[in-house]
PDB file of N, CA and C in Angstrom:
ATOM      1  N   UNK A   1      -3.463  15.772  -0.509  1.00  0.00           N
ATOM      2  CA  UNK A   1      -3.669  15.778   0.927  1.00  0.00           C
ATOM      3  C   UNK A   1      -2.455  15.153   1.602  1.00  0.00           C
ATOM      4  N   UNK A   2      -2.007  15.538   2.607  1.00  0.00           N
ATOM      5  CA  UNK A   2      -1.049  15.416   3.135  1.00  0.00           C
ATOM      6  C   UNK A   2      -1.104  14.729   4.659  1.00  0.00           C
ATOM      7  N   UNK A   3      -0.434  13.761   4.825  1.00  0.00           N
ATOM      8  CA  UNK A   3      -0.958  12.363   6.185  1.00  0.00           C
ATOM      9  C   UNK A   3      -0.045  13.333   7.487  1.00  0.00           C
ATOM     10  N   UNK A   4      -0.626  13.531   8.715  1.00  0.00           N
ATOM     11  CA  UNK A   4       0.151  14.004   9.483  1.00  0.00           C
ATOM     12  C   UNK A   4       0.936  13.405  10.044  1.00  0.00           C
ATOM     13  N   UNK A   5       2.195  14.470  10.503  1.00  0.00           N
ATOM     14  CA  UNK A   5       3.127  14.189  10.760  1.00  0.00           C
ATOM     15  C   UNK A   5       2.914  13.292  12.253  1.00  0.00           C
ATOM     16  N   UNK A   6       3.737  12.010  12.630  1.00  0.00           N
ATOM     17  CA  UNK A   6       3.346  11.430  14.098  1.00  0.00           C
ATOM     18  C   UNK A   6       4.287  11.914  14.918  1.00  0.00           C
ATOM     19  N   UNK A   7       3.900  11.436  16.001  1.00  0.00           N
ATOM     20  CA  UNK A   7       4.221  12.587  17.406  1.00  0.00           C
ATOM     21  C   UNK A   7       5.125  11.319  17.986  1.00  0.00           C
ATOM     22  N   UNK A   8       6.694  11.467  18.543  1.00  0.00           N
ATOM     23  CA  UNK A   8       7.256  10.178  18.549  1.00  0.00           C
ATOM     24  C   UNK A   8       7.857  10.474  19.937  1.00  0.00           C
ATOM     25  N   UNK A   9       8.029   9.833  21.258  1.00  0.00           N
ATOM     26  CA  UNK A   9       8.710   9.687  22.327  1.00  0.00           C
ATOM     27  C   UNK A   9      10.179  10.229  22.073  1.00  0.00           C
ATOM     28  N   UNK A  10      10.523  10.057  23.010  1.00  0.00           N
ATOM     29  CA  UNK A  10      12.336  10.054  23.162  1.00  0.00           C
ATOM     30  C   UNK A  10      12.893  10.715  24.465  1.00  0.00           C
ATOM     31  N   UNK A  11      13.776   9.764  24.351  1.00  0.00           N
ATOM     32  CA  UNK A  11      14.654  10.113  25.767  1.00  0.00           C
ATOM     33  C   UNK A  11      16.234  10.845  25.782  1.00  0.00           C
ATOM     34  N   UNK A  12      16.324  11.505  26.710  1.00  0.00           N
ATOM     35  CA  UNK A  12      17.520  12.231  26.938  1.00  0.00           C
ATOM     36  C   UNK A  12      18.562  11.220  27.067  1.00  0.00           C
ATOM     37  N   UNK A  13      19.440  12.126  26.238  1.00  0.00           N
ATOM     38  CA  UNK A  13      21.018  11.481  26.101  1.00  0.00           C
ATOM     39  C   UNK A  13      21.962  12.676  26.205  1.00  0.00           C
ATOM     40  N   UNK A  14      22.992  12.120  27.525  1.00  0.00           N
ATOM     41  CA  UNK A  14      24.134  12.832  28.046  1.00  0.00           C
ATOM     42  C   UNK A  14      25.242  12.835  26.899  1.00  0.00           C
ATOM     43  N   UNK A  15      25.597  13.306  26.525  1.00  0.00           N
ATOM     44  CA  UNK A  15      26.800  13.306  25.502  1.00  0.00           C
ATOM     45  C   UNK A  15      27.920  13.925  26.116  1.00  0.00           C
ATOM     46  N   UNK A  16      29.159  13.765  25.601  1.00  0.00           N
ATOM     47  CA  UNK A  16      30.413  14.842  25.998  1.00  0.00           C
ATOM     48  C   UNK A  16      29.723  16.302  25.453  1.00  0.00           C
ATOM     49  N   UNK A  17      29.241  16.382  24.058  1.00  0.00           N
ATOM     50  CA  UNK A  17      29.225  17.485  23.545  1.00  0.00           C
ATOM     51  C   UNK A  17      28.097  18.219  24.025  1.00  0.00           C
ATOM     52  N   UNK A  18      27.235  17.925  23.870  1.00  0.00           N
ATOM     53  CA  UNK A  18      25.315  18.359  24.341  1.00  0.00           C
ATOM     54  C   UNK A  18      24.653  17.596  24.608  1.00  0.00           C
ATOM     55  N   UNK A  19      23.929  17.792  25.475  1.00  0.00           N
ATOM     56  CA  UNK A  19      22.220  16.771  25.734  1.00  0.00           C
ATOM     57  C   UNK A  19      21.975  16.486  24.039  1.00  0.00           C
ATOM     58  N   UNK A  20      21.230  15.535  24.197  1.00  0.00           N
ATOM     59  CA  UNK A  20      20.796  15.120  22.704  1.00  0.00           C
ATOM     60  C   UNK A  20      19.290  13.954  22.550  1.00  0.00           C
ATOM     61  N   UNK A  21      18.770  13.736  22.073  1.00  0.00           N
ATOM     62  CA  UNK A  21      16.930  13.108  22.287  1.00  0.00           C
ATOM     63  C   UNK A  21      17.383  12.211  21.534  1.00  0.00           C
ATOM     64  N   UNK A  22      16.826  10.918  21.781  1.00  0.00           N
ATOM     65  CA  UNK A  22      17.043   9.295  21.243  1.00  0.00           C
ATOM     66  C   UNK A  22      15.321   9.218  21.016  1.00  0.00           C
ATOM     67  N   UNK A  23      15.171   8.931  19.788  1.00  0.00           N
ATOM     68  CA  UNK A  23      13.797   8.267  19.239  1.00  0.00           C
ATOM     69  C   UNK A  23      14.076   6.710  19.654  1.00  0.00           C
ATOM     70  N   UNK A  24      13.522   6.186  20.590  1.00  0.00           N
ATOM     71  CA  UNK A  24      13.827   5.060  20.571  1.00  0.00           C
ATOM     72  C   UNK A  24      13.308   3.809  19.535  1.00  0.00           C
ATOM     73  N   UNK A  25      12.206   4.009  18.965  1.00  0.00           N
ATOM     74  CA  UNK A  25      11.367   3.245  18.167  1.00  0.00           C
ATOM     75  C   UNK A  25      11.074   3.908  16.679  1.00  0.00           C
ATOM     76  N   UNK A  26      11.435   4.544  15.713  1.00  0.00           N
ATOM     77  CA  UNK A  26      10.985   5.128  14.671  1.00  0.00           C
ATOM     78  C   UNK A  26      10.047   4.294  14.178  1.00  0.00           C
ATOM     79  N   UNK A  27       9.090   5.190  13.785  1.00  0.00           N
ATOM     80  CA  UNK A  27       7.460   4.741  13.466  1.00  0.00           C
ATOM     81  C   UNK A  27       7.932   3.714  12.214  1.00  0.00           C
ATOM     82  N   UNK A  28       8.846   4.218  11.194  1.00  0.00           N
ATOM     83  CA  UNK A  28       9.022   3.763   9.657  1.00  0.00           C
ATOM     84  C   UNK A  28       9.944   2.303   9.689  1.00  0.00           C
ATOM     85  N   UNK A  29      11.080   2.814  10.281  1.00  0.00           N
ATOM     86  CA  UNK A  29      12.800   1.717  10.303  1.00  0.00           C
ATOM     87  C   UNK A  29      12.451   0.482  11.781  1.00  0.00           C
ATOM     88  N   UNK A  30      11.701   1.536  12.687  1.00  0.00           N
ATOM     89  CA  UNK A  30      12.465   0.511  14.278  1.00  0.00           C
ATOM     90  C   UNK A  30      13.250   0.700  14.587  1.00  0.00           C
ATOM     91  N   UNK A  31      14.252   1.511  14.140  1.00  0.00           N
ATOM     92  CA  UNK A  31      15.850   1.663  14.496  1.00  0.00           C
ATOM     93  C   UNK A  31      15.945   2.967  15.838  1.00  0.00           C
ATOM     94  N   UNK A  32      16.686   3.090  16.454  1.00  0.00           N
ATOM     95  CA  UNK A  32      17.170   4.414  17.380  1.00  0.00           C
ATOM     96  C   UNK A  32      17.652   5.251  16.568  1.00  0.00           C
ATOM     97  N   UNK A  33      17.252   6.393  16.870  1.00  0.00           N
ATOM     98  CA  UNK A  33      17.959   7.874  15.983  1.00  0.00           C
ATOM     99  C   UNK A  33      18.364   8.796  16.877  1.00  0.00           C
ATOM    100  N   UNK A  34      19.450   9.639  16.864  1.00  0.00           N
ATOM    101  CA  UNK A  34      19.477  10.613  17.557  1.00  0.00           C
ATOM    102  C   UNK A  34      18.960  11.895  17.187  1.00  0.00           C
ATOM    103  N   UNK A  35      19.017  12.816  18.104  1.00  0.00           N
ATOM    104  CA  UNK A  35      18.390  14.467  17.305  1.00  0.00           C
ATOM    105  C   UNK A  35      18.804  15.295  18.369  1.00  0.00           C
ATOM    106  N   UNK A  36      19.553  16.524  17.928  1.00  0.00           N
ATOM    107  CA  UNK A  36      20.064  17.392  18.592  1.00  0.00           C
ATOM    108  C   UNK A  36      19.098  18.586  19.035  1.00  0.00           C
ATOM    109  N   UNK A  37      17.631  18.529  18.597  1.00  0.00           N
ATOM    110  CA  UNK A  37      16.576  19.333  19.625  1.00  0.00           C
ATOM    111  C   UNK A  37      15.514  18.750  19.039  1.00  0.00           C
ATOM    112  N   UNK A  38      14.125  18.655  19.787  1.00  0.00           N
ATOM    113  CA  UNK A  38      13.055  18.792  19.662  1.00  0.00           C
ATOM    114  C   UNK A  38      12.139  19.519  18.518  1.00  0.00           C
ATOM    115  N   UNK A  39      11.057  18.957  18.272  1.00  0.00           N
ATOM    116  CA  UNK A  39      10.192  19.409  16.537  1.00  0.00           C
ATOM    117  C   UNK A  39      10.340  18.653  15.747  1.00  0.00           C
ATOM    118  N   UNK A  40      10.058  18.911  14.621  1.00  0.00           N
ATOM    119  CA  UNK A  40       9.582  18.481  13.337  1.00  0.00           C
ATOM    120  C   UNK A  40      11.163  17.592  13.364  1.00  0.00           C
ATOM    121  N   UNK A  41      11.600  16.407  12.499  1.00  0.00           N
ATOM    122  CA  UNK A  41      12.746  15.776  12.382  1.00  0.00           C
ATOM    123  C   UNK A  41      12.297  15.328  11.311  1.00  0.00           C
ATOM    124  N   UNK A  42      13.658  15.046  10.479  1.00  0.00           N
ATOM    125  CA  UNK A  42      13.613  13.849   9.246  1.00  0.00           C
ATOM    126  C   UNK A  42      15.037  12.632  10.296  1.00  0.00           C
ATOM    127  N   UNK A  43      14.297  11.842   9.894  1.00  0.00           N
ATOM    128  CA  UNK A  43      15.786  11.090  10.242  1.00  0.00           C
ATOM    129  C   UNK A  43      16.454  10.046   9.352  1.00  0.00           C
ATOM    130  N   UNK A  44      17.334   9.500   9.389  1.00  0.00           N
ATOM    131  CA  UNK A  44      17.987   9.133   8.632  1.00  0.00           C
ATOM    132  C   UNK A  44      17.678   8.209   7.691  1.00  0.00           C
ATOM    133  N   UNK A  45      16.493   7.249   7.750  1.00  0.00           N
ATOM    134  CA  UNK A  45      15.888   6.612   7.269  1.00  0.00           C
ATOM    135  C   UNK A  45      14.922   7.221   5.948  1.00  0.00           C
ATOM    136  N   UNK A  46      14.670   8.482   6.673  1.00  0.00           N
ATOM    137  CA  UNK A  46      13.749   9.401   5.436  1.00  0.00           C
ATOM    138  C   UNK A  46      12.573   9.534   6.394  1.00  0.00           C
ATOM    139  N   UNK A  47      12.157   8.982   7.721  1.00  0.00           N
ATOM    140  CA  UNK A  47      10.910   9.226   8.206  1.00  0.00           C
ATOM    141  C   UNK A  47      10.599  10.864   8.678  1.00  0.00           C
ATOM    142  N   UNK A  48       9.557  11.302   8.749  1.00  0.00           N
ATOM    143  CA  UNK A  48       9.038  12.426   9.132  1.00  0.00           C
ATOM    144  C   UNK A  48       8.434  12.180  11.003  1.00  0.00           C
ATOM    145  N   UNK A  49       9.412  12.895  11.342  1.00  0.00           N
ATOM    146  CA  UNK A  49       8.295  12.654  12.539  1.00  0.00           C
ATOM    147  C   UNK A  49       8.672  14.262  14.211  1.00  0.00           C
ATOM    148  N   UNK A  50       7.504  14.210  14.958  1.00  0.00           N
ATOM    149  CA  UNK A  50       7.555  15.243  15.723  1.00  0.00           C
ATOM    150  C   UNK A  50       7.988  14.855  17.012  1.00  0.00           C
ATOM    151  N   UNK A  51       9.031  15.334  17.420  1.00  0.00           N
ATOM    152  CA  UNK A  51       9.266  15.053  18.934  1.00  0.00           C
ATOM    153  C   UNK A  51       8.929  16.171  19.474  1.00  0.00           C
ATOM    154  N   UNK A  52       7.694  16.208  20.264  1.00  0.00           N
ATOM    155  CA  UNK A  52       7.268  17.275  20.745  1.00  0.00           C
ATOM    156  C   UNK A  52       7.734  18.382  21.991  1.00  0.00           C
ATOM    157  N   UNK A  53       8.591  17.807  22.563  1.00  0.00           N
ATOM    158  CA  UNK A  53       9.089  18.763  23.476  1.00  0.00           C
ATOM    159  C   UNK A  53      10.762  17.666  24.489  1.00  0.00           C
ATOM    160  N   UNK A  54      11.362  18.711  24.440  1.00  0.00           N
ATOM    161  CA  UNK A  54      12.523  17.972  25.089  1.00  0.00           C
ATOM    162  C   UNK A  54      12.014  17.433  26.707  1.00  0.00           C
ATOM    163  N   UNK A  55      12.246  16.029  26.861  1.00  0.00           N
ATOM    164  CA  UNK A  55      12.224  15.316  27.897  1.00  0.00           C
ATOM    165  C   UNK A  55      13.115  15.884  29.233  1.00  0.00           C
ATOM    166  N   UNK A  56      11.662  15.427  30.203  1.00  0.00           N
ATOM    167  CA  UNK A  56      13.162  16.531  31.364  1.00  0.00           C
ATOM    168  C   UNK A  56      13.523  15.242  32.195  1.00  0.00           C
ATOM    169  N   UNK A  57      14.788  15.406  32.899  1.00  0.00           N
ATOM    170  CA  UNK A  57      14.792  14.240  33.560  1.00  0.00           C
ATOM    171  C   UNK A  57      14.318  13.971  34.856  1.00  0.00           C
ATOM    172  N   UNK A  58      13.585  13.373  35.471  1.00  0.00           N
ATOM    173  CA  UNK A  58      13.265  13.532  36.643  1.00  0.00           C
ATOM    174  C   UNK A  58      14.370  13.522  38.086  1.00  0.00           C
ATOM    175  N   UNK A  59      13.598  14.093  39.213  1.00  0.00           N
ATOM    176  CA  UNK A  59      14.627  14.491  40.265  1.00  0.00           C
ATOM    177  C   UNK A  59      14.220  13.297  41.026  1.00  0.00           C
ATOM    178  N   UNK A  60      15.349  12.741  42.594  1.00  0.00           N
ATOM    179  CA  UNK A  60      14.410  12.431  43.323  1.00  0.00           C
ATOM    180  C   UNK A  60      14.639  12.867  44.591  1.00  0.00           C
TER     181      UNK A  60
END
């Protein structure tokens, strides 16, 4: 049986190169990770986790 995957925040990051999503809290490490799109991720630590949809930034 297999534990599901957790569903993890993250915020937009301006880069020179591309927008890019910051996990700010990883469920496993605590550490910040970056990720170049949204879904399923491994990150560098080895954690499994889902960033469910790219963050939009708000207007005002």
């Amino acid at each position: 049986m297999t534990s599901p995957i957790p569903e993890v925040a993250a915020q937009p990051l301006t880069t020179a190169g591309q927008p890019q999503l910051l996990v700010v809290e990883c469920p496993r490490c605590g550490a910040t990770h970056r990720h170049l799109a949204a879904g399923e991720r491994r990150a560098p630590c080895g954690a499994r986790y889902l960033i469910d949809r790219t963050p939009t930034e708000q207007t005002s």
